[in-house]
Protein backbone atom coordinates (compact mmCIF):
# COMPACT_ATOMS: atom_id res chain seq x y z
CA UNK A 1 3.54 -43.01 10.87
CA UNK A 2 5.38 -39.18 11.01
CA UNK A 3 3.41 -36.86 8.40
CA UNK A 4 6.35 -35.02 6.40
CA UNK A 5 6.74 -31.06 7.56
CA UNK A 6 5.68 -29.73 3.92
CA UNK A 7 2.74 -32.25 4.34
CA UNK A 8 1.72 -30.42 8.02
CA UNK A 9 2.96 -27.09 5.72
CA UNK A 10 0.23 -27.58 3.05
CA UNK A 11 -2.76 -28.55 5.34
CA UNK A 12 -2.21 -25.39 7.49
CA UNK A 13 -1.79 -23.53 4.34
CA UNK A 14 -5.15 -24.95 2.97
CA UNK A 15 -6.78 -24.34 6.29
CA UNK A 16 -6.03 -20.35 6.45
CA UNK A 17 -9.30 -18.43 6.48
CA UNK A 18 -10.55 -16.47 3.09
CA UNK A 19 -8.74 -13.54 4.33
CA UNK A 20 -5.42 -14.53 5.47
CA UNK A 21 -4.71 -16.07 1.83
CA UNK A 22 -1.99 -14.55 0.28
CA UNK A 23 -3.15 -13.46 -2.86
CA UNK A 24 -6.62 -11.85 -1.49
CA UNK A 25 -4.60 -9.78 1.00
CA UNK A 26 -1.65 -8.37 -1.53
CA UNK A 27 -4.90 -8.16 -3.84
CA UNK A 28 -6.70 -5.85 -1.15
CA UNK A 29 -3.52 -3.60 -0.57
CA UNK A 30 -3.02 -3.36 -4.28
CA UNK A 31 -6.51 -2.60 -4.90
CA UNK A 32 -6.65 0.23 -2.07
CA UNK A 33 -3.61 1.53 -2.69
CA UNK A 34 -4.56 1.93 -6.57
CA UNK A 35 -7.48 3.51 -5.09
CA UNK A 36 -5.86 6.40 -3.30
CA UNK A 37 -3.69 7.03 -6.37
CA UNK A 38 -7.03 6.80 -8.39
CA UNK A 39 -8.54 9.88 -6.19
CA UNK A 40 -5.49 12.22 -7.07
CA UNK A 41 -6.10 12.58 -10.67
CA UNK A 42 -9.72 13.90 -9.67
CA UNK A 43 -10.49 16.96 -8.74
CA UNK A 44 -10.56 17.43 -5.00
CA UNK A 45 -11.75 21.48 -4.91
CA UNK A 46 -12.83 23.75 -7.27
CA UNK A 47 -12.03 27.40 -6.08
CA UNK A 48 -14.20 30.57 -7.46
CA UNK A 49 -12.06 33.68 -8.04
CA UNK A 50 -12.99 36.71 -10.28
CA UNK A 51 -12.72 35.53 -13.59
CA UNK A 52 -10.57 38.32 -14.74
CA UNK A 53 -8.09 37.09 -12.27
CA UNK A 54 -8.57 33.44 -13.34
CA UNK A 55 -7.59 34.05 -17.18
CA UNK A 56 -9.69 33.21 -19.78
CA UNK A 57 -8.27 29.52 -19.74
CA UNK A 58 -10.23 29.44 -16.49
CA UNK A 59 -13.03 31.14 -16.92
CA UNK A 60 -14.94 28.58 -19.15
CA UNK A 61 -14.63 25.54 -16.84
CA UNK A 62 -16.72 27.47 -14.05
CA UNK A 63 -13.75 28.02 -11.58
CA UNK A 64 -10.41 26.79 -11.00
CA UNK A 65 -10.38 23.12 -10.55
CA UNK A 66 -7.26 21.60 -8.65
CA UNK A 67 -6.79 18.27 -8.48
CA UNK A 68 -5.55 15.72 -5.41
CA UNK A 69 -1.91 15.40 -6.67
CA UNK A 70 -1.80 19.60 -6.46
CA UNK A 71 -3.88 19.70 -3.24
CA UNK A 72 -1.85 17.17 -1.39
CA UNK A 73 0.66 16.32 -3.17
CA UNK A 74 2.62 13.71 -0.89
CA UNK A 75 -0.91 11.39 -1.40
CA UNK A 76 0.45 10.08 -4.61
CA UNK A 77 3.76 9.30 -3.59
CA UNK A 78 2.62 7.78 -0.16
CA UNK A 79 0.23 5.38 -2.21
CA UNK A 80 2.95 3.98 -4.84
CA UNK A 81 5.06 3.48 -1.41
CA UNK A 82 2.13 1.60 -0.13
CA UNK A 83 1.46 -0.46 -3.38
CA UNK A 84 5.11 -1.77 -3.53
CA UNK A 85 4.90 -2.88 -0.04
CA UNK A 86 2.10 -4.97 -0.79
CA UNK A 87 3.43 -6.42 -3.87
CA UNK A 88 6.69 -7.46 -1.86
CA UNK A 89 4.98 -8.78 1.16
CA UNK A 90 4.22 -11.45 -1.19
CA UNK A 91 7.86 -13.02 -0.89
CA UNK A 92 8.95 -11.59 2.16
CA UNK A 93 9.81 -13.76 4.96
CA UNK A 94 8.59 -13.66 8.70
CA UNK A 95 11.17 -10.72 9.65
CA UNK A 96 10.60 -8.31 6.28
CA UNK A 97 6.42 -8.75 6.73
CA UNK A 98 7.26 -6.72 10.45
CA UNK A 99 9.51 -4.32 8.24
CA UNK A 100 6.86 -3.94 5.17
CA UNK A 101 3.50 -3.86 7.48
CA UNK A 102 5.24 -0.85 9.07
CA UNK A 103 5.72 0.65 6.11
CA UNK A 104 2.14 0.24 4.77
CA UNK A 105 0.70 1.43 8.00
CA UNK A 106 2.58 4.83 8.19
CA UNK A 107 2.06 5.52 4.42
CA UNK A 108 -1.74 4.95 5.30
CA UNK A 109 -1.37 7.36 7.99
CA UNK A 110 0.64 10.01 5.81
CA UNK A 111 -2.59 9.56 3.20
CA UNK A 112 -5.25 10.16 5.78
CA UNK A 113 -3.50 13.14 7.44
CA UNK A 114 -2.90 14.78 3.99
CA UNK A 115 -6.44 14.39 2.90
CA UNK A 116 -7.62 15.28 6.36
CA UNK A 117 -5.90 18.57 6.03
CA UNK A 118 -7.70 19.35 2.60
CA UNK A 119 -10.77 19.11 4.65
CA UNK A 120 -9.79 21.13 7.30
CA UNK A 121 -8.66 23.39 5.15
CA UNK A 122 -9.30 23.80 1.83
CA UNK A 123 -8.52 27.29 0.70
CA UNK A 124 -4.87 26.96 2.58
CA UNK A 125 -4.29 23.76 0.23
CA UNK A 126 -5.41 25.70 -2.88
CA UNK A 127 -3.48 28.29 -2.65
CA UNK A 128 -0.50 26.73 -4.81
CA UNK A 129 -2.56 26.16 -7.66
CA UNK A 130 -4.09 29.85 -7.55
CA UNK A 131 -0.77 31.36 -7.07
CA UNK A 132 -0.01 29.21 -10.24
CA UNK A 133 -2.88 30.59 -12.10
CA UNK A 134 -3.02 33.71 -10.79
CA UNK A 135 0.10 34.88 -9.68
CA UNK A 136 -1.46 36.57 -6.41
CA UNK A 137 -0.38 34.72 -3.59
CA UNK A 138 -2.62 35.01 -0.19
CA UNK A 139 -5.77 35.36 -1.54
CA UNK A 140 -9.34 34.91 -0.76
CA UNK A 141 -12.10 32.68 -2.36
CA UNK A 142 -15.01 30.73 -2.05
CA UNK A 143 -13.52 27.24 -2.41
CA UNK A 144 -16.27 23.82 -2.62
CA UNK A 145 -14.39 20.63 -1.87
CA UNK A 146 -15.24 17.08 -3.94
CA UNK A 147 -15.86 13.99 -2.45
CA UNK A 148 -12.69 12.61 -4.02
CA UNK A 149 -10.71 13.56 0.03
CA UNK A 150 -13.07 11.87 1.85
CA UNK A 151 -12.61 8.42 -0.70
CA UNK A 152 -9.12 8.85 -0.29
CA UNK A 153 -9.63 9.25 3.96
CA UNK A 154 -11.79 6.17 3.78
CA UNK A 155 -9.01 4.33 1.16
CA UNK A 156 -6.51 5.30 3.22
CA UNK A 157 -7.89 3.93 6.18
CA UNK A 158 -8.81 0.60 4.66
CA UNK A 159 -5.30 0.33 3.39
CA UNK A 160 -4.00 0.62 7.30
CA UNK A 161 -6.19 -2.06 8.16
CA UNK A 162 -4.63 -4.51 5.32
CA UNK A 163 -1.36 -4.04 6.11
CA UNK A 164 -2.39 -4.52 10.14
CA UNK A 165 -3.40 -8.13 8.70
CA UNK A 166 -0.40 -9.29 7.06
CA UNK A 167 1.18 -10.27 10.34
CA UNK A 168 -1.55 -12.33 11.21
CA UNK A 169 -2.25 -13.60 8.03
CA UNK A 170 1.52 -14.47 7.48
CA UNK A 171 1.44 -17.50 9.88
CA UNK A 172 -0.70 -19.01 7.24
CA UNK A 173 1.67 -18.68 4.18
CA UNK A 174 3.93 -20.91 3.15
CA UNK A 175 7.57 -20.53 3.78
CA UNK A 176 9.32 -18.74 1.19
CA UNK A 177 12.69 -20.49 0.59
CA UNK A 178 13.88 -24.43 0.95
CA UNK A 179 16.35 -22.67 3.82
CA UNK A 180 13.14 -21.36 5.63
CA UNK A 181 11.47 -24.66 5.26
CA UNK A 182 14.64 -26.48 7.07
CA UNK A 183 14.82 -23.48 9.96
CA UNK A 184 10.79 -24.88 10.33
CA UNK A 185 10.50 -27.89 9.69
CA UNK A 186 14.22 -29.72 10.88
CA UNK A 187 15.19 -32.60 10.03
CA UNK A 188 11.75 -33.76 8.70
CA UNK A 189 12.02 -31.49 6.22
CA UNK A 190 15.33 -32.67 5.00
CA UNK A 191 13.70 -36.39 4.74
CA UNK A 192 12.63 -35.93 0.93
CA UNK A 193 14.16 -35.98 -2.44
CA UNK A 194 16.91 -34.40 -3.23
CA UNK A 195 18.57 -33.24 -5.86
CA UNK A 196 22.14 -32.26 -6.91
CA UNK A 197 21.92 -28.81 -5.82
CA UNK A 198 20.09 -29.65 -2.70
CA UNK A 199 23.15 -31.91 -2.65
CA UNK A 200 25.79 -29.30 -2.41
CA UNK A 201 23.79 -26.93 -1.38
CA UNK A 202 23.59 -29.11 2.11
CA UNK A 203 27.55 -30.24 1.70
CA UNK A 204 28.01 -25.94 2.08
CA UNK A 205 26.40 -26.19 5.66
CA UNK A 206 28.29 -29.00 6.69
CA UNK A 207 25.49 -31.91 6.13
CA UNK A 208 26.23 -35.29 4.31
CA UNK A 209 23.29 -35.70 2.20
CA UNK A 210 24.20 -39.50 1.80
C-alpha cells in the first residue's frame, strides 16, 4: 500500500532534530537579533573630559556616557534587518531561505565589524558624541569601554551561525503552499480531497480534477 506524500511530509517533519524545528530556529534569530538591538541602548564607553568642557549636564554622571546606537550607529539598523529576516524565513520557500540566510549572515557580519571597531578604537567612535557635547571636534580623552561591544560581538556572531542553519534546517519544514506540495510530492499529492477551489484552482493548470 503507497503512503500519501503529506503522510511521508509529516513523518520527516516530526523526525527533524530539536534544532532544525522551525519555530526554535526563527525563535533563536529573533532572540539574538533582539539581543544586539538590546546592547545599543546601553552604554558602550564612557569618555572623561574636563568637566568644564563637559557642561554641567555632564559633569554629575561622572563622564560622558555614549551609548551603542551613537558609537556604532549602523548596529541598530543591521539588527532590525536581521530580525525581519528571521521572522520571514518562517514562510519562505526553498529559493527565498538562500535569499534571507544571506541576508542574516551579512547583517551579522556588519554587527560584528561595527562593534569590533569600537574596540579597536574607542576614542575615534566617541568623538561624535563629544563633538555633540562639547563642540570641540578632535579631541583627546581617557575613554573606558563597557562590556555591552563585546555582547553585541558575541550576539552578533551567534546570529551568523542561525541564519547558517536555516538552509539545513529548511529540508525539514514543511512545504509552504498546496502548489509547493504538488512540485514535491506529484501526483500523490493530488490523490486527496479536494475541494471547489482546489477544483478550479487545478482546471487553471490544465488538470481535470474529475
Amino acid at each position: 500500500m503507497a503512503v500519501p506524500a503529506s503522510s511521508g511530509a509529516q513523518a520527516k517533519a516530526r523526525s527533524a532534530p530539536a534544532w532544525a524545528r522551525k519555530s526554535t530556529l526563527v525563535l533563536l534569530i529573533a532572540v539574538m537579533a533582539l539581543a544586539v538591538f538590546g546592547t545599543t541602548t546601553q552604554t558602550w564607553m564612557t569618555v572623561n573630559l574636563d568637566p568644564q568642557q563637559l557642561g554641567q549636564a555632564a559633569t554629575g554622571q561622572g563622564g560622558l556616557q555614549v551609548q551603542g546606537s551613537k558609537a556604532a550607529t549602523t548596529v541598530t539598523a543591521l539588527a532590525l534587518v536581521a530580525l525581519a529576516g528571521g521572522l520571514a524565513a518562517s514562510i519562505a520557500g526553498k529559493i527565498a531561505r538562500w535569499i534571507i540566510t544571506a541576508i542574516i549572515v551579512l547583517a551579522a557580519a556588519g554587527i560584528i565589524t561595527a562593534a569590533a571597531t569600537v574596540l579597536a578604537d574607542p576614542l575615534a567612535a566617541a568623538q561624535g558624541s563629544i563633538a555633540a557635547a562639547t563642540g570641540i571636534t578632535g579631541s583627546s580623552a581617557d575613554v573606558s569601554v563597557t562590556a555591552f561591544p563585546v555582547l553585541a560581538v558575541v550576539a552578533g556572531s551567534l546570529l551568523a551561525l542561525c541564519g547558517l542553519l536555516v538552509i539545513p534546517a529548511g529540508r525539514y519544514w514543511k512545504t509552504r503552499t498546496k502548489y509547493d506540495a504538488v512540485a514535491h510530492g506529484g501526483a500523490a499529492a493530488q490523490s486527496g480531497p479536494v475541494d471547489e477551489i482546489d477544483s478550479w484552482d487545478r482546471l487553471s493548470r490544465g488538470d481535470d480534477p474529475t
